[in-house]
Protein backbone atom coordinates (compact mmCIF):
# COMPACT_ATOMS: atom_id res chain seq x y z
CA UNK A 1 97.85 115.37 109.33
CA UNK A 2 98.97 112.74 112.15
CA UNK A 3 101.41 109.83 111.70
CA UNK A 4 100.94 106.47 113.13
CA UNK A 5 103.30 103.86 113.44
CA UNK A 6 102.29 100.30 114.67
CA UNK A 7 104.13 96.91 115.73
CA UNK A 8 102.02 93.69 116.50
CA UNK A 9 103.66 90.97 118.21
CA UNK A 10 101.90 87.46 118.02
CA UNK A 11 101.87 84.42 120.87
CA UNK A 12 101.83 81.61 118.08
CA UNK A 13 101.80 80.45 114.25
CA UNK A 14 97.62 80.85 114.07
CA UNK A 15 98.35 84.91 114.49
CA UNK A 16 97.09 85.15 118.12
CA UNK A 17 98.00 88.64 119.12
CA UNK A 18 99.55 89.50 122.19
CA UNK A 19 100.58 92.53 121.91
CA UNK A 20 99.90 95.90 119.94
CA UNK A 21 102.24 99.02 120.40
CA UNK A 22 102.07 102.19 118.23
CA UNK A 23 103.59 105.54 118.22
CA UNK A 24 101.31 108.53 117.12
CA UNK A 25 103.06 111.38 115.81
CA UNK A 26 102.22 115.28 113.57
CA UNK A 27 103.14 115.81 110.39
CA UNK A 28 106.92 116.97 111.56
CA UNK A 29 107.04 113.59 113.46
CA UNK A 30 106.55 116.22 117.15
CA UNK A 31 104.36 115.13 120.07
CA UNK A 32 104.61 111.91 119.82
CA UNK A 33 102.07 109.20 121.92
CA UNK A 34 103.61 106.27 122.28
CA UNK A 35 101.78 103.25 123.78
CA UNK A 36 102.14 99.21 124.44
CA UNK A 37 99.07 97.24 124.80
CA UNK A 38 99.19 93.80 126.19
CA UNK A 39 96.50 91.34 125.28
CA UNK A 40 95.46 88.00 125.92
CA UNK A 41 95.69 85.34 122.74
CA UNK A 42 93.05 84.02 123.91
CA UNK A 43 92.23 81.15 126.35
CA UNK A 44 95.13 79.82 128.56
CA UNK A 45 93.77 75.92 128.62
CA UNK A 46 93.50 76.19 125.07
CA UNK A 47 96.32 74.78 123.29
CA UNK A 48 95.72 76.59 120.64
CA UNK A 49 96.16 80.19 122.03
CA UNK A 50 99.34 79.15 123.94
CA UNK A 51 102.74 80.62 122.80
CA UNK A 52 104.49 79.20 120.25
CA UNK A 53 108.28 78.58 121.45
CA UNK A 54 110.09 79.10 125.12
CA UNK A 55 113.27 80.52 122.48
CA UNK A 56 111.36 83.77 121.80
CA UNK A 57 111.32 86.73 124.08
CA UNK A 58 108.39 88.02 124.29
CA UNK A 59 108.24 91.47 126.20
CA UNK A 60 106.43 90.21 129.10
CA UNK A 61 106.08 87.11 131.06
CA UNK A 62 103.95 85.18 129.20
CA UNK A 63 101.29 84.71 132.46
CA UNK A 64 100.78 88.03 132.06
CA UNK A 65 99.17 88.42 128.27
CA UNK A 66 96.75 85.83 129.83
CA UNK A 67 95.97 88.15 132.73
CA UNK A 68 94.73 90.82 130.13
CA UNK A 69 91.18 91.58 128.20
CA UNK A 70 91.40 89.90 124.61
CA UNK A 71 91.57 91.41 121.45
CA UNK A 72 87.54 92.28 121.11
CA UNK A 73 87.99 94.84 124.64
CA UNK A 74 90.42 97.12 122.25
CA UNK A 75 88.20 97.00 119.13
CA UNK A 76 86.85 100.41 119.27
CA UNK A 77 89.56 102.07 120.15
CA UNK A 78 92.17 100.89 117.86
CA UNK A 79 89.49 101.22 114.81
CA UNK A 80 89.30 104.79 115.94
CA UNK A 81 92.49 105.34 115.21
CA UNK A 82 93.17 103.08 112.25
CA UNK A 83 90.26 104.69 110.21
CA UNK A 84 90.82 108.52 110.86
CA UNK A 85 91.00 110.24 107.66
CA UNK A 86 93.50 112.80 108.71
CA UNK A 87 96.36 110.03 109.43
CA UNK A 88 98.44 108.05 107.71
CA UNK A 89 99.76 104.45 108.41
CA UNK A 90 103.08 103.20 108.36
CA UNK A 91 104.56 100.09 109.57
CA UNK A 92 107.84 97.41 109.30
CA UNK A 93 106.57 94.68 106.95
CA UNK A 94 103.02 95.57 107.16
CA UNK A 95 101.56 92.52 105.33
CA UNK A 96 102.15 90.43 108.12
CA UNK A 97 100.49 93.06 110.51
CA UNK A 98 97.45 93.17 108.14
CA UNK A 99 96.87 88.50 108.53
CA UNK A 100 96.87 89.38 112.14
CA UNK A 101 94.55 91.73 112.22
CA UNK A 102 92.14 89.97 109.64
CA UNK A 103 92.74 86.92 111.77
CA UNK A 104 91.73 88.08 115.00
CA UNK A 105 88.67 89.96 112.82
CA UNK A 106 87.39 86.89 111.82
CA UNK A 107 88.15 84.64 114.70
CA UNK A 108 86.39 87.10 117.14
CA UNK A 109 83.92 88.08 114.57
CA UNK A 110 84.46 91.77 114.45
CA UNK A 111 83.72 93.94 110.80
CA UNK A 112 87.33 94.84 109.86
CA UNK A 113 89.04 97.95 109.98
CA UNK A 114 88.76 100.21 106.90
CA UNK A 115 92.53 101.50 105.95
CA UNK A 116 95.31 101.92 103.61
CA UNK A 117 99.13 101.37 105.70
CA UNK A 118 102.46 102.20 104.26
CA UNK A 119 105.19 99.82 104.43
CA UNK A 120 108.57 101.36 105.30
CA UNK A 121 110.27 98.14 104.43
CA UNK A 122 109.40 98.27 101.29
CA UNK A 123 110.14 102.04 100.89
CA UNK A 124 114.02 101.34 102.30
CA UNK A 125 113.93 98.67 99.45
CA UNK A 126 112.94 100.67 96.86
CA UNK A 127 115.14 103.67 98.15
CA UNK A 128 118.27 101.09 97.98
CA UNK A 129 117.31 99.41 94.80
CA UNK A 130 116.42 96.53 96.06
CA UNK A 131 119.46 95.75 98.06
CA UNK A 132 117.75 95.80 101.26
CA UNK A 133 115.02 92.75 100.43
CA UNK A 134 113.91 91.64 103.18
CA UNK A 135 116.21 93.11 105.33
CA UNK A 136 115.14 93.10 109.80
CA UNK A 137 113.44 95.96 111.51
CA UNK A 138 116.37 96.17 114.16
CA UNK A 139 119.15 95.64 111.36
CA UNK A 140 117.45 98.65 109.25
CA UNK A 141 117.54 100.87 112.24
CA UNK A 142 121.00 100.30 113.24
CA UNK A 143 122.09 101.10 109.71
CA UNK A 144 119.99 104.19 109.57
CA UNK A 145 119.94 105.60 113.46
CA UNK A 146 122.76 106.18 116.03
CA UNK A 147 123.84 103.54 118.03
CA UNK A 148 123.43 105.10 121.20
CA UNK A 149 119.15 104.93 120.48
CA UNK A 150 119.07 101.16 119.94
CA UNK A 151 120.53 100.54 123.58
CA UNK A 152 117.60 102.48 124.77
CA UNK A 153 114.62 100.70 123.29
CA UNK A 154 113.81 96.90 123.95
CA UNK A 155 113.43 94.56 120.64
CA UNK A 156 109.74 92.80 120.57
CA UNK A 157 108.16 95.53 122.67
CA UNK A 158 105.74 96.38 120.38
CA UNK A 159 106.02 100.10 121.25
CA UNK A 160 109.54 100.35 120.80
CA UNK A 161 109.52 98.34 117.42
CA UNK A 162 107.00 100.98 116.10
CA UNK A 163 109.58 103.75 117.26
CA UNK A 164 112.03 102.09 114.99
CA UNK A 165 109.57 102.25 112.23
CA UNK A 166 109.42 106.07 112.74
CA UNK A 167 112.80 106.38 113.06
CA UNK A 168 113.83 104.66 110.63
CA UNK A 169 111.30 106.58 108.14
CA UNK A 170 112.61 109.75 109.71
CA UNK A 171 116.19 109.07 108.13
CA UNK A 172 115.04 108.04 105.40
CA UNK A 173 113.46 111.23 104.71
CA UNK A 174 116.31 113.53 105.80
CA UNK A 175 118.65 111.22 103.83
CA UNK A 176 116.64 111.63 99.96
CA UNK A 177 115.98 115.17 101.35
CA UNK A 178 111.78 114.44 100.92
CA UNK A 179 108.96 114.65 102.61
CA UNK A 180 106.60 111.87 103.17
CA UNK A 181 103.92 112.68 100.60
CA UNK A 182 107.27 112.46 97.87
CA UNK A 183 108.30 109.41 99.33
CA UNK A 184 105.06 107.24 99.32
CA UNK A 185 104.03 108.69 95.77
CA UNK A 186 107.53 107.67 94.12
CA UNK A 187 107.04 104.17 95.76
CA UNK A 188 103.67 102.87 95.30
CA UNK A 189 104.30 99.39 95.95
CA UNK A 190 104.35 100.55 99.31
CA UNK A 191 100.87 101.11 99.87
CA UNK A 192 98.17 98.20 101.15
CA UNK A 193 94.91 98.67 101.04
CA UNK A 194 94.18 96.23 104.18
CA UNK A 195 90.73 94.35 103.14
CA UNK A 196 91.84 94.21 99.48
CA UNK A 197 95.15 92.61 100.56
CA UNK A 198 92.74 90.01 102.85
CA UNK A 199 91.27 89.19 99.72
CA UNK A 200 93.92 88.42 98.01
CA UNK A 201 95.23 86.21 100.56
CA UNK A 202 92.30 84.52 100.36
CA UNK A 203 92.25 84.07 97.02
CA UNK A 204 95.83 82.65 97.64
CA UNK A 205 94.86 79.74 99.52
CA UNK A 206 92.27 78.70 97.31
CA UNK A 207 94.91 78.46 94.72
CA UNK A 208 97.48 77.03 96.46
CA UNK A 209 95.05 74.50 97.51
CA UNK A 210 94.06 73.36 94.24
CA UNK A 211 97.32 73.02 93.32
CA UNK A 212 97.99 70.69 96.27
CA UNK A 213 94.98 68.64 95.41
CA UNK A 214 95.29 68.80 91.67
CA UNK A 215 99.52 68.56 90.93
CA UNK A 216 101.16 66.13 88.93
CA UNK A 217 102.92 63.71 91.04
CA UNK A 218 105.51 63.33 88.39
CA UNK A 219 106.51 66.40 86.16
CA UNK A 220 108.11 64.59 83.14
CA UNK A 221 104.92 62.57 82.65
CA UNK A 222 102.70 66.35 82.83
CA UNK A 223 102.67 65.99 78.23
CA UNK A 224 103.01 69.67 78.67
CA UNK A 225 100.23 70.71 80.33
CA UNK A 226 101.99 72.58 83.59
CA UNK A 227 100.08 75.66 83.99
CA UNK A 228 100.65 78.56 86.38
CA UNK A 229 99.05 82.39 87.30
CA UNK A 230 99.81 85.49 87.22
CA UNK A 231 99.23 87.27 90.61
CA UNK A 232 96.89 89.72 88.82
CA UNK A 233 94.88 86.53 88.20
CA UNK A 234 94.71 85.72 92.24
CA UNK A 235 93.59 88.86 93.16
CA UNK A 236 90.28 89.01 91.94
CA UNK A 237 88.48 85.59 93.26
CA UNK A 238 85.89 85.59 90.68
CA UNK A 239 88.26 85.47 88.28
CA UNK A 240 90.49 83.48 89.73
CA UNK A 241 87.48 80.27 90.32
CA UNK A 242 86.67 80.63 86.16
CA UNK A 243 90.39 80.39 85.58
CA UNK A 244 90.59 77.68 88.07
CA UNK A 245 87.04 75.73 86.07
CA UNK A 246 89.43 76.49 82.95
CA UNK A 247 92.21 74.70 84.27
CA UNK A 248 89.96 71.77 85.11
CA UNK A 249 88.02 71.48 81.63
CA UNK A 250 91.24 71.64 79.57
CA UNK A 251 92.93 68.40 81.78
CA UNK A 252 95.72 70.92 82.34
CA UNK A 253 98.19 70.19 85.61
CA UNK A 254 98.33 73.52 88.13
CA UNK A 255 101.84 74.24 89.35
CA UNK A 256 102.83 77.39 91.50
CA UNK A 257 106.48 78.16 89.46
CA UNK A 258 107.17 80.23 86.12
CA UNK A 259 109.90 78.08 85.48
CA UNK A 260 108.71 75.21 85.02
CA UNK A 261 105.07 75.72 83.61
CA UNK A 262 104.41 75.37 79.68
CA UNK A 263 101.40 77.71 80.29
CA UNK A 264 100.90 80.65 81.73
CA UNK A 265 97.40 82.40 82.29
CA UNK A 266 97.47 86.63 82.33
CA UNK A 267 94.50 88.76 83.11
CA UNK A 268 95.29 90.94 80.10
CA UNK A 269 98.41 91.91 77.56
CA UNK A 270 99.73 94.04 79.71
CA UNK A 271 99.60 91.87 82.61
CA UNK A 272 101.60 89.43 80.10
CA UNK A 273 104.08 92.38 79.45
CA UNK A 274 104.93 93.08 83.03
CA UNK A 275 105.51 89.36 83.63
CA UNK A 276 107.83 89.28 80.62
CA UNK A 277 109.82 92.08 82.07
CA UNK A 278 110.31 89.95 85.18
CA UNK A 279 111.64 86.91 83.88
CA UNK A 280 115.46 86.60 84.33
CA UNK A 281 115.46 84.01 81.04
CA UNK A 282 113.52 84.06 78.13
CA UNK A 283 110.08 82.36 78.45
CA UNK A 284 109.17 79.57 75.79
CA UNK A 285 105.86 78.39 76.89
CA UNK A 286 102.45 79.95 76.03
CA UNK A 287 100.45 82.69 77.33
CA UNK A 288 96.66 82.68 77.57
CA UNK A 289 94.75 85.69 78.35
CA UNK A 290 91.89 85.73 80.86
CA UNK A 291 89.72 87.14 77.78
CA UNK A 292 89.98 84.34 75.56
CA UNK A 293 88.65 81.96 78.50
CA UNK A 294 85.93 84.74 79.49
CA UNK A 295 85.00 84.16 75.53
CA UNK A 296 84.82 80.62 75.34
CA UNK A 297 82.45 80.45 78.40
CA UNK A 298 80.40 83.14 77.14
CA UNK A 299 80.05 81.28 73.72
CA UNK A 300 78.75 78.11 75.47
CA UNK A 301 76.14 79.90 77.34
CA UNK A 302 72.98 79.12 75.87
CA UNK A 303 70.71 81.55 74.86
């Protein structure tokens, strides 16, 4: 089994990547392959592919991303090694890295990479109880590592930041005395499946959008009709556009907070209980389970 650890660094707010670095490791974390690869966002006339902010430092002048092949000229290779079956994917806040990558799949047109990655944020989170939310790849290290490694590697080199991934992983590991298989398997939340996490996202927008275009202007004149999701609702989107039709047919108002909402649609009961077990407060409004609206539009379907 091989380990590889990736970093993606981004030239703007539309995920133009601009760099990719990755560290590729054995199963005792030996013979490592480390490896930055600087890429053009895209076109340099194009305002759209320029870099977002002169405050950032990026790892290389930013002439020189320009200066290299694009995204599509590293295709092959990095799908080679995101989709062998004998190694496993980690990364520092891996969601993130996923958007880029499905943005650059669909802007360039390429079929996406097939893989499951392993976020080592959310493994330090879960290992701390939650204390660690959110916490920085550099701060995590520094906690974790010796201070005479950080002077040695450069922040935003994407090659470096995946060494901190490793590193910090590494720790981790001799610290709970467990080996990787352990960790990921008392952690699941860790785990992305990359396309089905795409899907969700998309499924996110078109709910977020609807809410935009369909929100009460004025909460205290909503009658009690503020009605929210669960996420297990947004992540199928066949589901999600019924529940949306729902929405529509009963006049209700879409809102994207708990708090607030007199209604709240679940996929199933124990969708419902999990949500329960989340609320801080005790929840007064009304639950409606995707079932009950799957039977109502089954019932006025005419034979």
């Amino acid at each position: 089994m091989k380990y590889l650890f990736f970093d993606i660094e981004c030239a703007n707010r539309l995920n133009k990547i601009c760099e990719f670095g990755y560290v590729l490791t054995d199963e005792n974390f030996k013979n490592p392959k480390m490896h930055d690869i600087p890429m053009s966002p895209g076109d340099k006339l194009n305002k759209y592919d320029q870099f977002k902010s002169t405050e950032f430092n990026w790892a290389y002048d930013k002439d020189y991303y320009f200066e290299c092949p694009k995204f599509p000229c590293y295709y092959e290779f990095l799908k080679t090694l995101f989709e062998d079956k004998n190694t496993l994917i980690f990364g520092w806040a891996v969601n993130n890295d996923i958007v880029y990558l499905g943005s650059e799949f669909k802007r360039y047109k390429l079929e996406p990479f097939s893989y499951k990655v392993y976020d080592i944020q959310k493994i330090m989170e879960y290992c701390f109880e939650q204390k660690e939310k959110n916490q920085s790849l550099q701060n995590a290290f520094k906690k974790l590592c010796p201070k005479n490694e950080f002077v040695k590697l450069q922040p935003h080199l994407s090659r470096d930041d995946a060494c901190m991934s490793m590193r910090i992983l590494q720790e981790l590991l001799k610290k709970l005395e467990m080996s990787v298989n352990e960790i990921i398997e008392i952690c699941p939340e860790c785990a992305y499946d990359a396309n089905e996490y795409l899907k969700f996202k998309e499924s996110q927008k078109l709910w977020k959008k609807f809410v935009k275009n369909n929100n009460a202007s004025n909460i205290d004149e909503s009658n009690g009709k503020l009605c929210t999701i669960s996420k297990k609702i947004i992540e199928n989107k066949n589901v999600l556009q019924e529940v949306i039709n729902y929405i529509l047919s009963n006049n209700f108002i879409p809102c994207d907070s708990t708090k607030v909402a007199n209604i709240i649609i679940v996929f199933d009961e124990n969708d419902k209980q999990n949500l329960i077990k989340s609320f801080k407060n005790h929840y007064d409004g009304e639950f409606i389970l995707y079932e009950k609206i799957e039977q109502l539009q089954k019932s006025t379907i005419p034979n």
